[in-house]
N, C-alpha and C. Protein backbone atom coordinates (compact mmCIF):
# COMPACT_ATOMS: atom_id res chain seq x y z
N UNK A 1 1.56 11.77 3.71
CA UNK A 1 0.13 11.88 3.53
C UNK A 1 -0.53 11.66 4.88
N UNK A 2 -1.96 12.86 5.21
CA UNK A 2 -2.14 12.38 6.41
C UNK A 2 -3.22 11.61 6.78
N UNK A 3 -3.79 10.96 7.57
CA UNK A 3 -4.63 9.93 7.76
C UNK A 3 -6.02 10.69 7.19
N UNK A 4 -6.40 11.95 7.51
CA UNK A 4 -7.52 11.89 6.67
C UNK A 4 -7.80 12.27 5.11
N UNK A 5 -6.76 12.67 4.58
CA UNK A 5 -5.98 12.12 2.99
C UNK A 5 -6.14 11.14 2.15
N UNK A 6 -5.85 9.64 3.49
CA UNK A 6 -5.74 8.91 3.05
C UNK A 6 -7.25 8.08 2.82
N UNK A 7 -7.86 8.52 3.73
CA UNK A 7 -9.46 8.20 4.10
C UNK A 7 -10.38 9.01 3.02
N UNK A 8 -10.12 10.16 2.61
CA UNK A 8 -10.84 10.38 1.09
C UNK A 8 -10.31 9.62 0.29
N UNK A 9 -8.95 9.72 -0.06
CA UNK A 9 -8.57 8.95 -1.41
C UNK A 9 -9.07 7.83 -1.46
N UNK A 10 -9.44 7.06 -0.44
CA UNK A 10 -9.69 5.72 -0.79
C UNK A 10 -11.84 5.29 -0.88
N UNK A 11 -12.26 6.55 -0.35
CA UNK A 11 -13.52 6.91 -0.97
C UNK A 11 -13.89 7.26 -2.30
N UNK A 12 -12.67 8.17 -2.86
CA UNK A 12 -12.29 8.03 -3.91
C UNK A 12 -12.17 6.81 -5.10
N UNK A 13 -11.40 6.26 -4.59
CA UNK A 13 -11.10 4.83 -5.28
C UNK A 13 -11.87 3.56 -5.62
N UNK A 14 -12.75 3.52 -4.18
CA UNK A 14 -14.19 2.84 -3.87
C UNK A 14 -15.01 3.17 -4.41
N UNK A 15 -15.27 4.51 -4.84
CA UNK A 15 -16.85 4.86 -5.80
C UNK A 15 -16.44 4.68 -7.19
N UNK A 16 -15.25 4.63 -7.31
CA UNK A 16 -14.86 4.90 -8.57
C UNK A 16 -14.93 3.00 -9.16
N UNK A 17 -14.65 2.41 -8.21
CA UNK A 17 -14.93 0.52 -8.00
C UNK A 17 -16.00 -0.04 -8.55
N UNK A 18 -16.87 0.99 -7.84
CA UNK A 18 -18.66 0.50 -7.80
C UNK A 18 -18.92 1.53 -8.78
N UNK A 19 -18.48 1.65 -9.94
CA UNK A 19 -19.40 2.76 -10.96
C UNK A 19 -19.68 4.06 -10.34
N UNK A 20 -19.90 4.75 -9.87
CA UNK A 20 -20.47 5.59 -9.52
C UNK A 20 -19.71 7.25 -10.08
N UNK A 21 -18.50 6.36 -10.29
CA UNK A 21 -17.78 7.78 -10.85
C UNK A 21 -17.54 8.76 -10.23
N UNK A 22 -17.52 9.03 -8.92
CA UNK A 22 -17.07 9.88 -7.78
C UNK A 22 -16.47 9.15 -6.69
N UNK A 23 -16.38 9.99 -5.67
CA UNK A 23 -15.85 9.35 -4.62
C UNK A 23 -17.25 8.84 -3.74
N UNK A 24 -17.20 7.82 -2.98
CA UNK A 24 -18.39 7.72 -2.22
C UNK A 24 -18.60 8.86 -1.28
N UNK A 25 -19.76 8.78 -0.55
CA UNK A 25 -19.86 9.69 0.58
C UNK A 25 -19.52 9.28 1.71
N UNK A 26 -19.48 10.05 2.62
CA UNK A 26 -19.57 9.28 3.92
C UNK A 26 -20.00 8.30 4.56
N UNK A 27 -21.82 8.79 4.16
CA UNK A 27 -22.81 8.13 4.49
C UNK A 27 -23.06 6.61 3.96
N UNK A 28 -22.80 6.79 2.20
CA UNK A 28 -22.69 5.38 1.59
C UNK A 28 -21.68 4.39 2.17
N UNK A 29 -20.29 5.35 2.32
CA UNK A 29 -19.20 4.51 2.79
C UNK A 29 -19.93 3.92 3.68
N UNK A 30 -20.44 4.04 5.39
CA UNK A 30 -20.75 3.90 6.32
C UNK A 30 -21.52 2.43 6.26
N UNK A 31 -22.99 2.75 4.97
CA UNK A 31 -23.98 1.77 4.60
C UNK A 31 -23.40 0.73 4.42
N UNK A 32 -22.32 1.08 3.31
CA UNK A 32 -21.20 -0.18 2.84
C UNK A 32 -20.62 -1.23 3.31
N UNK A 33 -20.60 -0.85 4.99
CA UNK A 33 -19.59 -1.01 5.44
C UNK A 33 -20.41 -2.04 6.30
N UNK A 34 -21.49 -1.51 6.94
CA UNK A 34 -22.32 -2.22 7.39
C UNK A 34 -23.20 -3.41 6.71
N UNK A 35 -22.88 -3.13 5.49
CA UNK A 35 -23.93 -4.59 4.28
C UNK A 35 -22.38 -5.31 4.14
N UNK A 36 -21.59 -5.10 4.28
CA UNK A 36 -20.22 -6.03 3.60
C UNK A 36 -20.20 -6.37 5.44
N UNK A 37 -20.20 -6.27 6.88
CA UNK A 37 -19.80 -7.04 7.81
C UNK A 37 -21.49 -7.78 8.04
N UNK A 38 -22.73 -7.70 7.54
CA UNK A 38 -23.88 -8.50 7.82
C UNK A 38 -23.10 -9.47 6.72
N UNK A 39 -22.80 -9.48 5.20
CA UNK A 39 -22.69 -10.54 4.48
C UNK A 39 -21.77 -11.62 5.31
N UNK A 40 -20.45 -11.18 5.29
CA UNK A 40 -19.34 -11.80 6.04
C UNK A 40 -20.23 -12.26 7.33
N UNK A 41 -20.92 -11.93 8.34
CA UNK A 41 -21.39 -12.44 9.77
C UNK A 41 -22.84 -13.50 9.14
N UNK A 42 -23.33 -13.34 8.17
CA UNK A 42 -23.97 -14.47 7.73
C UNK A 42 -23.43 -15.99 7.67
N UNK A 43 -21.90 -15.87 6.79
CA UNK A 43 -21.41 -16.86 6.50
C UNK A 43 -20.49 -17.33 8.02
N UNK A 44 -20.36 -16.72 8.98
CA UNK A 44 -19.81 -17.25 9.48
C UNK A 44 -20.91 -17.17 10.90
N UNK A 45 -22.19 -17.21 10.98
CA UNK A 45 -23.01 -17.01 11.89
C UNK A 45 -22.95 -16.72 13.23
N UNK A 46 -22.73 -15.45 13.06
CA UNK A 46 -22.28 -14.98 14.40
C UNK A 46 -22.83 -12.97 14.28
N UNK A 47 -22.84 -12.20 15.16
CA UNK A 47 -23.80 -11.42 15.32
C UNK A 47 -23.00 -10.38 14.32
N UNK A 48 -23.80 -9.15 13.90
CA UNK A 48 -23.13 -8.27 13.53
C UNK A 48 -21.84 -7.57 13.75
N UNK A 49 -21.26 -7.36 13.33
CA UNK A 49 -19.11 -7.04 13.91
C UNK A 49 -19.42 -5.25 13.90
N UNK A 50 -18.11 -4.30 14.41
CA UNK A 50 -17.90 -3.38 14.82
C UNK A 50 -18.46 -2.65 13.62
N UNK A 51 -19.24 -1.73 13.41
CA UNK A 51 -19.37 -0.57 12.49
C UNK A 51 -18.62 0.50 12.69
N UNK A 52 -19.15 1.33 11.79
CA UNK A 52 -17.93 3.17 12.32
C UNK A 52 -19.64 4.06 12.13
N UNK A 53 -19.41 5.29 12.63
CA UNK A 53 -20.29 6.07 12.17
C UNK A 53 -19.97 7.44 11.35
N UNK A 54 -21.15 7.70 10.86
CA UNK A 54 -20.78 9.00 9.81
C UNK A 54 -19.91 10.39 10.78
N UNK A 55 -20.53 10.41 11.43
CA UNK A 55 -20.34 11.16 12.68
C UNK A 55 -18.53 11.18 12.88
N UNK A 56 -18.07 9.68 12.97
CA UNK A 56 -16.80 9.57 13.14
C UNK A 56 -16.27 9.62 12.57
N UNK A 57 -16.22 9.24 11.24
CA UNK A 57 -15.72 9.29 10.03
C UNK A 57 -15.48 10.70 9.57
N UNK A 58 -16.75 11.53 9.62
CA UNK A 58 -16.26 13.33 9.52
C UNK A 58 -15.33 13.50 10.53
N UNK A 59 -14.92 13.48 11.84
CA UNK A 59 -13.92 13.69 12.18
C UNK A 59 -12.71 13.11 12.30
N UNK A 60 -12.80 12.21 11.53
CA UNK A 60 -11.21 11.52 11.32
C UNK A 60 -10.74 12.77 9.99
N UNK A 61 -11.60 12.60 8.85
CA UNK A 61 -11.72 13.94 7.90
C UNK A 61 -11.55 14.73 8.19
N UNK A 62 -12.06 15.41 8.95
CA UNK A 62 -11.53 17.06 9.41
C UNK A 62 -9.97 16.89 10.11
N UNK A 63 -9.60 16.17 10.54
CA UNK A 63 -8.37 15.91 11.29
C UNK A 63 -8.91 16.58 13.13
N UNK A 64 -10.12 16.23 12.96
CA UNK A 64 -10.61 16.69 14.86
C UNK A 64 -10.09 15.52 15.63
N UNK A 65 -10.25 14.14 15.28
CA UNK A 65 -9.71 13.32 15.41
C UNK A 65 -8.53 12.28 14.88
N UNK A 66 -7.02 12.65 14.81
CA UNK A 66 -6.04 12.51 14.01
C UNK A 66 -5.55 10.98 13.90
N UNK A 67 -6.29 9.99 14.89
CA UNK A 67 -6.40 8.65 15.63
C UNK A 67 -7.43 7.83 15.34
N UNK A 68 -7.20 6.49 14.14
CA UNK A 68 -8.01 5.65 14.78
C UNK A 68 -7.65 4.71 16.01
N UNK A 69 -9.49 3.85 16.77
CA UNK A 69 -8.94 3.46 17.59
C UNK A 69 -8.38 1.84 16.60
N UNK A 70 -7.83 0.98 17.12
CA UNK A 70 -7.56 -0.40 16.90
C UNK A 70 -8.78 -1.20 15.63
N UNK A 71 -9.48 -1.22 16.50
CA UNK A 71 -10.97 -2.02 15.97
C UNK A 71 -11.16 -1.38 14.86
N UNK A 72 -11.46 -0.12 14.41
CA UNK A 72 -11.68 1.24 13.16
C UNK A 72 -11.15 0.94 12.77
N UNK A 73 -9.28 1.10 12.60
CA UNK A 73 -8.53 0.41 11.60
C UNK A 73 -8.59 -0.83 11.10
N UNK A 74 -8.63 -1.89 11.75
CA UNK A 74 -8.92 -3.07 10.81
C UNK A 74 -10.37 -3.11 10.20
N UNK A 75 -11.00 -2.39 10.86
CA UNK A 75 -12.59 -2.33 10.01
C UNK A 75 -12.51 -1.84 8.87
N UNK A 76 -11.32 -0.65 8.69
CA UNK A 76 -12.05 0.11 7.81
C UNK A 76 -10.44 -0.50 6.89
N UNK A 77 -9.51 -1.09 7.28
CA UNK A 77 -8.55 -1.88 6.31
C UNK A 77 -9.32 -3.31 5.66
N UNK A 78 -10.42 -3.94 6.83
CA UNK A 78 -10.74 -5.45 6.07
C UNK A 78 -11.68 -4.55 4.70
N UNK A 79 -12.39 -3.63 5.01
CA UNK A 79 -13.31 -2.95 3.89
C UNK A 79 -12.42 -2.36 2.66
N UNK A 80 -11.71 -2.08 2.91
CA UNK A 80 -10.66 -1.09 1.55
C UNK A 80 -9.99 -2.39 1.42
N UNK A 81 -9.56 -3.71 1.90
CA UNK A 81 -8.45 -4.23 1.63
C UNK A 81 -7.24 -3.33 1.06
N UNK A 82 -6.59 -2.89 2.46
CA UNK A 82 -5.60 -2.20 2.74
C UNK A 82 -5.09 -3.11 3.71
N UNK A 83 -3.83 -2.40 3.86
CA UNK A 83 -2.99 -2.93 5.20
C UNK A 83 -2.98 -1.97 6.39
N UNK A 84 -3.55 -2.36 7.61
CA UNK A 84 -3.66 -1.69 8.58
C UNK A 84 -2.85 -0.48 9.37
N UNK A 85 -2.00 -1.10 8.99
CA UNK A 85 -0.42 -0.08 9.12
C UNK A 85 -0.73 1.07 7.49
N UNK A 86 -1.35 0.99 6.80
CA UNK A 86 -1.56 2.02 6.08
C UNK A 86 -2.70 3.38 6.39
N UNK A 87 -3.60 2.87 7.44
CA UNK A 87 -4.57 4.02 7.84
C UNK A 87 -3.85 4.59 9.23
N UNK A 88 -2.50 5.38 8.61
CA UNK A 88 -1.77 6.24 9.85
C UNK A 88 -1.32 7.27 9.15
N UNK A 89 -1.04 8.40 9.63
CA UNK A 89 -0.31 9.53 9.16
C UNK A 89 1.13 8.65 8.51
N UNK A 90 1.66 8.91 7.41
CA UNK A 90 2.99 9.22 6.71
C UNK A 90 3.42 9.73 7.96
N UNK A 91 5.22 9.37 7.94
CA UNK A 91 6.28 10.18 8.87
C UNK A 91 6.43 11.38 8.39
N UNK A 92 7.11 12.39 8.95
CA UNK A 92 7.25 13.61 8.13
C UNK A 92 8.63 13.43 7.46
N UNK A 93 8.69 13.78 6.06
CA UNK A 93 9.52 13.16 5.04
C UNK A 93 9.51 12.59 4.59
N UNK A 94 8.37 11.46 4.49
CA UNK A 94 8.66 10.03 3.68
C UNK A 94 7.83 10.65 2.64
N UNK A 95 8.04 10.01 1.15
CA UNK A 95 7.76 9.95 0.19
C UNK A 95 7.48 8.61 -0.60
N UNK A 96 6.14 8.35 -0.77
CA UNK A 96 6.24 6.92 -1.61
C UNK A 96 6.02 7.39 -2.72
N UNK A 97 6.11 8.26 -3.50
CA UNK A 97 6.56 9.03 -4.96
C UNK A 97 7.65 7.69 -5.25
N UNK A 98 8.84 8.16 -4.42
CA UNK A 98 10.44 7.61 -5.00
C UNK A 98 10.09 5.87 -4.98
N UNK A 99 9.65 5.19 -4.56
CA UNK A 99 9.84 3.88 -4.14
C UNK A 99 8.78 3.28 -5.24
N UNK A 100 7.56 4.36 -5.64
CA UNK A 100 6.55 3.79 -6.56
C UNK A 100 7.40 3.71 -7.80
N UNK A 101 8.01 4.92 -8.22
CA UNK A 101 8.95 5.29 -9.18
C UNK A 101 9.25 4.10 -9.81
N UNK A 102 10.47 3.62 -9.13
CA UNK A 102 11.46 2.47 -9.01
C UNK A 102 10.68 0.98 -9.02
N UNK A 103 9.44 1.27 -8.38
CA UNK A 103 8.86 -0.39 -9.08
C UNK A 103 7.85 0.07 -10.43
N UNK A 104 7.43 1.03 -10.38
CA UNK A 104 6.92 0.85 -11.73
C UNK A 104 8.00 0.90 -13.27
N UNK A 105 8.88 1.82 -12.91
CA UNK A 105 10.24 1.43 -13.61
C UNK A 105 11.07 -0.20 -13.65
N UNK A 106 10.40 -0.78 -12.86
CA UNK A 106 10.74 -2.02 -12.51
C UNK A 106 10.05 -2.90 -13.79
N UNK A 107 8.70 -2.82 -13.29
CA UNK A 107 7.24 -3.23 -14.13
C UNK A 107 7.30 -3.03 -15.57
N UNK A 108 7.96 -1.83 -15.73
CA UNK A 108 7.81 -1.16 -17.16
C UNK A 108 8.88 -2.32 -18.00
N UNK A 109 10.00 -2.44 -17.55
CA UNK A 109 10.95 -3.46 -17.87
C UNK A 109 10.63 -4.76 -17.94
N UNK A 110 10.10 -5.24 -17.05
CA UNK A 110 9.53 -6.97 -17.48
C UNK A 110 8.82 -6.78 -18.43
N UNK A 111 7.87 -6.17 -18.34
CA UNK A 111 6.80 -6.10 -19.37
C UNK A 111 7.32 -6.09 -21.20
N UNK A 112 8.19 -5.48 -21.13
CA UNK A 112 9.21 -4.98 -22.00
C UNK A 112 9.81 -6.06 -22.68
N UNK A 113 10.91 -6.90 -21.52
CA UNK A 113 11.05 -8.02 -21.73
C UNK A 113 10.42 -9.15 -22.33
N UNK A 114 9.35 -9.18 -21.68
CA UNK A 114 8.22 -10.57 -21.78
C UNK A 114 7.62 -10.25 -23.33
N UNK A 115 7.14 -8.52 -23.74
CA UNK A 115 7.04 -8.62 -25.11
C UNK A 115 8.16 -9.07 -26.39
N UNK A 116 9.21 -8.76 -25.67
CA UNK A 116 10.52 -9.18 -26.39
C UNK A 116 10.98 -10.39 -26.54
N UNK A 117 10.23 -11.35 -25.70
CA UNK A 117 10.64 -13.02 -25.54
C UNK A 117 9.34 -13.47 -26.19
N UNK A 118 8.40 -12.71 -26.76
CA UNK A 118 7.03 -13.00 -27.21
C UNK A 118 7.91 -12.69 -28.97
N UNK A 119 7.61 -11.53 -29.05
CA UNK A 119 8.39 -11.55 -30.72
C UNK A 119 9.31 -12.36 -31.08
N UNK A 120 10.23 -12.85 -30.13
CA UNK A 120 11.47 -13.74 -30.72
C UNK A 120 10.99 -15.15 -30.01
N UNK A 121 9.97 -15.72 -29.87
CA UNK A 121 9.51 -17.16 -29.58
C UNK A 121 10.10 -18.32 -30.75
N UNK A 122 10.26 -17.62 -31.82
CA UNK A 122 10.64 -18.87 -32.40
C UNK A 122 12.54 -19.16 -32.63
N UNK A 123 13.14 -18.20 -31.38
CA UNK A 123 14.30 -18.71 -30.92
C UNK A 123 14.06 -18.93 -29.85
N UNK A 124 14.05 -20.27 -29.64
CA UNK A 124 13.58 -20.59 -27.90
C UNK A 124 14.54 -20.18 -27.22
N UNK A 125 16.12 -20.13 -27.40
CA UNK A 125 17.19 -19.72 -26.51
C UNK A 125 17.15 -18.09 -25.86
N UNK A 126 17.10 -17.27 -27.00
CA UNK A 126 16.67 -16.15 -26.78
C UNK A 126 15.56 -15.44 -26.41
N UNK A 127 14.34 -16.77 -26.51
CA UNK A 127 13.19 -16.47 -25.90
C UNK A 127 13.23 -16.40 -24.44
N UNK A 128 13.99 -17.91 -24.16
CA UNK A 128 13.86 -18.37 -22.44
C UNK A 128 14.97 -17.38 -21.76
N UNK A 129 15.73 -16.87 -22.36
CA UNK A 129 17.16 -15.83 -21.84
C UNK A 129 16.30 -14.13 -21.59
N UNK A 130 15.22 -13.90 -22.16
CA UNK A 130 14.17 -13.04 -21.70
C UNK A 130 13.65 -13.09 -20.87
N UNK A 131 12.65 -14.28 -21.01
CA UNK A 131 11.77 -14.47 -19.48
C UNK A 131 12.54 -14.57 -18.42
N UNK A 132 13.35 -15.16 -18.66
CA UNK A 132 14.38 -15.52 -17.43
C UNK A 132 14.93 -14.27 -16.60
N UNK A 133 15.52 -13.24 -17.47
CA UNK A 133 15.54 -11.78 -17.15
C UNK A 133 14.44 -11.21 -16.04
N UNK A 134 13.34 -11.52 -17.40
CA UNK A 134 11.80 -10.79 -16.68
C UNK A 134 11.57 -11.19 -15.24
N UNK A 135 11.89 -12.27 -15.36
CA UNK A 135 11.25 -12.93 -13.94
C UNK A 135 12.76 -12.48 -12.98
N UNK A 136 13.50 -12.20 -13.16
CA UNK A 136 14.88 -11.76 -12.36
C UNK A 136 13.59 -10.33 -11.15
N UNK A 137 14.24 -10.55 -9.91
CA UNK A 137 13.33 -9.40 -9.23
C UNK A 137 13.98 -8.44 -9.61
N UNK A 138 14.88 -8.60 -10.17
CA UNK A 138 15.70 -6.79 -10.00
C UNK A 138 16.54 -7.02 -11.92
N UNK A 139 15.47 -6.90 -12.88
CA UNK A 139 15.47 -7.07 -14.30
C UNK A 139 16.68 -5.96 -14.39
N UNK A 140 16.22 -4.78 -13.90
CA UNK A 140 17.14 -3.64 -14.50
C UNK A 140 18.91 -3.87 -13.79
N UNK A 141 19.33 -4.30 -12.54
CA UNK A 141 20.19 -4.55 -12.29
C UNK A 141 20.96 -5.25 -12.94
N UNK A 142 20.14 -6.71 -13.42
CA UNK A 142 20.97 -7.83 -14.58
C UNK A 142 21.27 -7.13 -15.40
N UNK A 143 20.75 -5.98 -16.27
CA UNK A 143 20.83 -5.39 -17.53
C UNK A 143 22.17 -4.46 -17.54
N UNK A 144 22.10 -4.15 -16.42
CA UNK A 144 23.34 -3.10 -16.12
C UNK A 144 24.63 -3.65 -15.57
N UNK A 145 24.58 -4.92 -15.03
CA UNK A 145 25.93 -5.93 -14.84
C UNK A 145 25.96 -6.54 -16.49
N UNK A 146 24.95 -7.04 -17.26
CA UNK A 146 25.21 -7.13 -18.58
C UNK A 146 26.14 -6.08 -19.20
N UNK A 147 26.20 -4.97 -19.14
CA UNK A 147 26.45 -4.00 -19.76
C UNK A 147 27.71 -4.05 -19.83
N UNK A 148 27.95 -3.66 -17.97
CA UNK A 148 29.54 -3.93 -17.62
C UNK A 148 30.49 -5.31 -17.88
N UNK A 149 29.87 -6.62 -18.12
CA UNK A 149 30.29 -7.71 -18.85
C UNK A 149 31.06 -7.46 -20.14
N UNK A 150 30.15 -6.68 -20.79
CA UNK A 150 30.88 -6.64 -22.63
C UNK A 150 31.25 -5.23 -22.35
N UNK A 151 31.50 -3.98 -21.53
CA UNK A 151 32.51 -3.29 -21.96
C UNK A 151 33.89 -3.82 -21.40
N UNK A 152 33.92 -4.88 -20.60
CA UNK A 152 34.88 -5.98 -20.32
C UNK A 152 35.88 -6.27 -22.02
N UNK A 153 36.78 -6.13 -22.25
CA UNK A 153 37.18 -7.34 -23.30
C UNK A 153 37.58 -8.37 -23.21
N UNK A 154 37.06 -9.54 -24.17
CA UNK A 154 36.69 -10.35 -23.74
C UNK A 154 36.35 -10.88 -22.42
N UNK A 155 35.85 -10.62 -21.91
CA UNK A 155 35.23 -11.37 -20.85
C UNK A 155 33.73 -11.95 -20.92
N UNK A 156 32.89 -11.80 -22.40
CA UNK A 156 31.80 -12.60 -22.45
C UNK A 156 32.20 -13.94 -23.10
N UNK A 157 33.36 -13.83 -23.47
CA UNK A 157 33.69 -15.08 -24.28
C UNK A 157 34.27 -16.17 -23.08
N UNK A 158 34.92 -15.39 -22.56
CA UNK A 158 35.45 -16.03 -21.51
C UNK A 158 34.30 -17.01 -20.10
N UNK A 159 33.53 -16.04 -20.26
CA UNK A 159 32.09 -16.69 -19.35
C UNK A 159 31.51 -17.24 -20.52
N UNK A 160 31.00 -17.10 -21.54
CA UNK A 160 30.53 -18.28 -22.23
C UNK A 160 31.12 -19.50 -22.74
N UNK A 161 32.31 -19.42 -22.63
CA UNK A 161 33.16 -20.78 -22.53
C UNK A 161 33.14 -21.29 -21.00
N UNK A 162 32.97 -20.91 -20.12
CA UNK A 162 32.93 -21.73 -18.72
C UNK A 162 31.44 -22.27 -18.75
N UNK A 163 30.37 -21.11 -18.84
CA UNK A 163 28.85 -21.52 -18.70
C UNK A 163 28.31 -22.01 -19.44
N UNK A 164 28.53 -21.73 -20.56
CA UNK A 164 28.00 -22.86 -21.67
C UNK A 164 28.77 -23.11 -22.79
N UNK A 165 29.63 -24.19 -22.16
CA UNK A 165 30.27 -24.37 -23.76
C UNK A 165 30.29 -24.76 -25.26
N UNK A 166 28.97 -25.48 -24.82
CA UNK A 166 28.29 -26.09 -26.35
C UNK A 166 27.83 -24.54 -26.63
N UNK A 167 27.48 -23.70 -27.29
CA UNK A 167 27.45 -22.38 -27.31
C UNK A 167 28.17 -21.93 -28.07
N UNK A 168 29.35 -21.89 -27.03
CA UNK A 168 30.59 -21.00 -26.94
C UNK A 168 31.76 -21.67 -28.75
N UNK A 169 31.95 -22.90 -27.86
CA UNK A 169 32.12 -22.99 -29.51
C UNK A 169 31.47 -23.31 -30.97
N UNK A 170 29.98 -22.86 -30.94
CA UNK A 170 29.87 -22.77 -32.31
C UNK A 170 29.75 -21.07 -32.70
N UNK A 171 30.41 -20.27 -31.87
CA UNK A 171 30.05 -19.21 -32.44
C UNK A 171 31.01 -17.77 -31.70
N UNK A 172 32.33 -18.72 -31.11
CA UNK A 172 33.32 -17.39 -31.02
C UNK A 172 34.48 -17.75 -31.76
N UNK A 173 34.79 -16.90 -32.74
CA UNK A 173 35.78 -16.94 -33.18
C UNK A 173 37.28 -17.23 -32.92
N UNK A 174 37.52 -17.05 -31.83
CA UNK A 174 39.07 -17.43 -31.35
C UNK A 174 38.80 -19.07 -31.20
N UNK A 175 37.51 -19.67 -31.16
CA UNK A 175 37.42 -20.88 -30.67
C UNK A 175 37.59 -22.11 -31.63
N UNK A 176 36.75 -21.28 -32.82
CA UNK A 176 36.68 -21.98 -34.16
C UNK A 176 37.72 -21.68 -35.19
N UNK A 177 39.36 -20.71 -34.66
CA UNK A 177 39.65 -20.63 -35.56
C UNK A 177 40.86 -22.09 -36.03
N UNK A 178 41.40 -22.42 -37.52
CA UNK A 178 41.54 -23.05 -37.52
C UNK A 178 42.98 -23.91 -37.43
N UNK A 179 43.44 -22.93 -36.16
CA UNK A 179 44.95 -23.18 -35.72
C UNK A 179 44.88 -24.49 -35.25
N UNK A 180 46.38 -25.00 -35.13
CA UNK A 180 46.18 -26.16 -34.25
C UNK A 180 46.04 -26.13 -32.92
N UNK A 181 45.43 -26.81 -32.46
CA UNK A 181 44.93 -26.89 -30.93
C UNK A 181 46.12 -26.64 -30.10
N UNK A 182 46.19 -26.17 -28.83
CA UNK A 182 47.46 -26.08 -28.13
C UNK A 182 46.99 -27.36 -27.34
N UNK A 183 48.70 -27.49 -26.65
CA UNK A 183 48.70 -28.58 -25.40
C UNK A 183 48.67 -28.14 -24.30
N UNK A 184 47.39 -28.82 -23.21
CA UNK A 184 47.32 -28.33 -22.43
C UNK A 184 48.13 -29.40 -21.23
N UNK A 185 48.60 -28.80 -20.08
CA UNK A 185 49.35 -29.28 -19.42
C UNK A 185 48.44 -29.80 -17.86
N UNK A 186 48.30 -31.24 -17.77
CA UNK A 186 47.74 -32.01 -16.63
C UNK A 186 48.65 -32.95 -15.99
N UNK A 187 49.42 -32.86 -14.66
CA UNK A 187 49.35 -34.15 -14.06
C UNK A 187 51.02 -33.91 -14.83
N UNK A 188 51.57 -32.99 -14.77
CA UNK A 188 53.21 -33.21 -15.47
C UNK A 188 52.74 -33.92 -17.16
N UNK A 189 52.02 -34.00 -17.31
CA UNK A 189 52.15 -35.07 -18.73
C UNK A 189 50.71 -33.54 -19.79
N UNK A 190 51.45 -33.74 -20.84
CA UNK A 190 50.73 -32.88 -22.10
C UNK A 190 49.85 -33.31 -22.54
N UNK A 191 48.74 -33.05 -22.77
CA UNK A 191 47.59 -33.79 -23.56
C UNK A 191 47.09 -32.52 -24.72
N UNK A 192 46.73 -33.41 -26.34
CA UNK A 192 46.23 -32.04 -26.88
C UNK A 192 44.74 -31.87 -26.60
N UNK A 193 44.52 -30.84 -26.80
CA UNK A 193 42.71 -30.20 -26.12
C UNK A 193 42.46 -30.23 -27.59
N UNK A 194 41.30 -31.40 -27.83
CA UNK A 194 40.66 -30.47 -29.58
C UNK A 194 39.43 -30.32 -28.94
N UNK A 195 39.00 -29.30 -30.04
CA UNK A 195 37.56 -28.78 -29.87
C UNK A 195 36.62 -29.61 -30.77
């Protein structure tokens, strides 16, 4: 996307902020810009700060001027609350399509989660084993090492007997069944293991 792309869209975004239901104009932007650095130079009493003009602003738009200088960019990033490094041309090739993708696919999943630890609240175990997910930064990764866990055989039984064993034996069957316990071997000497 190129810098003056990015300088409508976000006129765009701004009128659409303030009601107005369009994009701002130039000119308003400009006004804007100048009543939001008098408020800010009130509170901190000190003289009016850098403006932009309409004038300049059409040619950042037209792409006559493909450059802001220093001062413009943070002016016109403290006003959009943007990040300064965002009022530059895109590299050629980059795409933030793919990267938005993948966190809103991200988003879509907690959200998901967190309703799912909301319906089952009155199992707190399975409630807190949700959020816990949700709040994981990378939800969909846990879900997909989950996966590969139980096409494992046994191997969830096997991790739920190490990680939680109060758990584990009230509710796997090889654990509760009602053979006699084997002896387990410590120290040269046999001891029996009951459950």
């Amino acid at each position: 996307m190129k810098l003056s792309d990015k300088i409508r869209y976000l006129r765009e975004v701004e009128g659409n902020l303030r009601g107005l239901n369009r994009a701002m104009t130039q000119q308003e932007l400009v006004r804007a810009i100048e009543e939001s650095n008098k408020e800010s130079n009130k509170s901190d009493n000190r003289k009016n700060g850098a403006t932009i003009s309409q004038s300049y602003l059409s040619q950042i738009e037209s792409g006559a001027r493909p450059h802001l200088t220093n001062t413009t960019r943070l002016l016109l990033a403290k006003f959009f609350k943007v990040h300064p490094g965002y009022l530059v041309d895109d590299p050629e090739g980059y795409n933030a399509q793919l990267m938005a993708d993948i966190h809103t696919l991200e988003d879509k999943l907690d959200l998901w989660l967190i309703s799912g630890a909301e319906r089952f609240r009155r199992d707190p175990e399975l409630c807190q084993a949700l959020l816990t997910l949700a709040q994981n930064k990378d939800s969909r990764r846990c879900l997909l090492l989950l996966e590969e866990v139980l096409k494992t055989p046994s191997l969830a039984d096997r991790l739920l007997e190490v990680l939680r064993p109060e758990t584990a034996t009230a509710h796997s069957p090889r654990l509760t069944s009602t053979t006699e316990p084997k002896p387990v071997s410590t120290n040269n000497r046999t001891k029996r293991h009951t459950l």
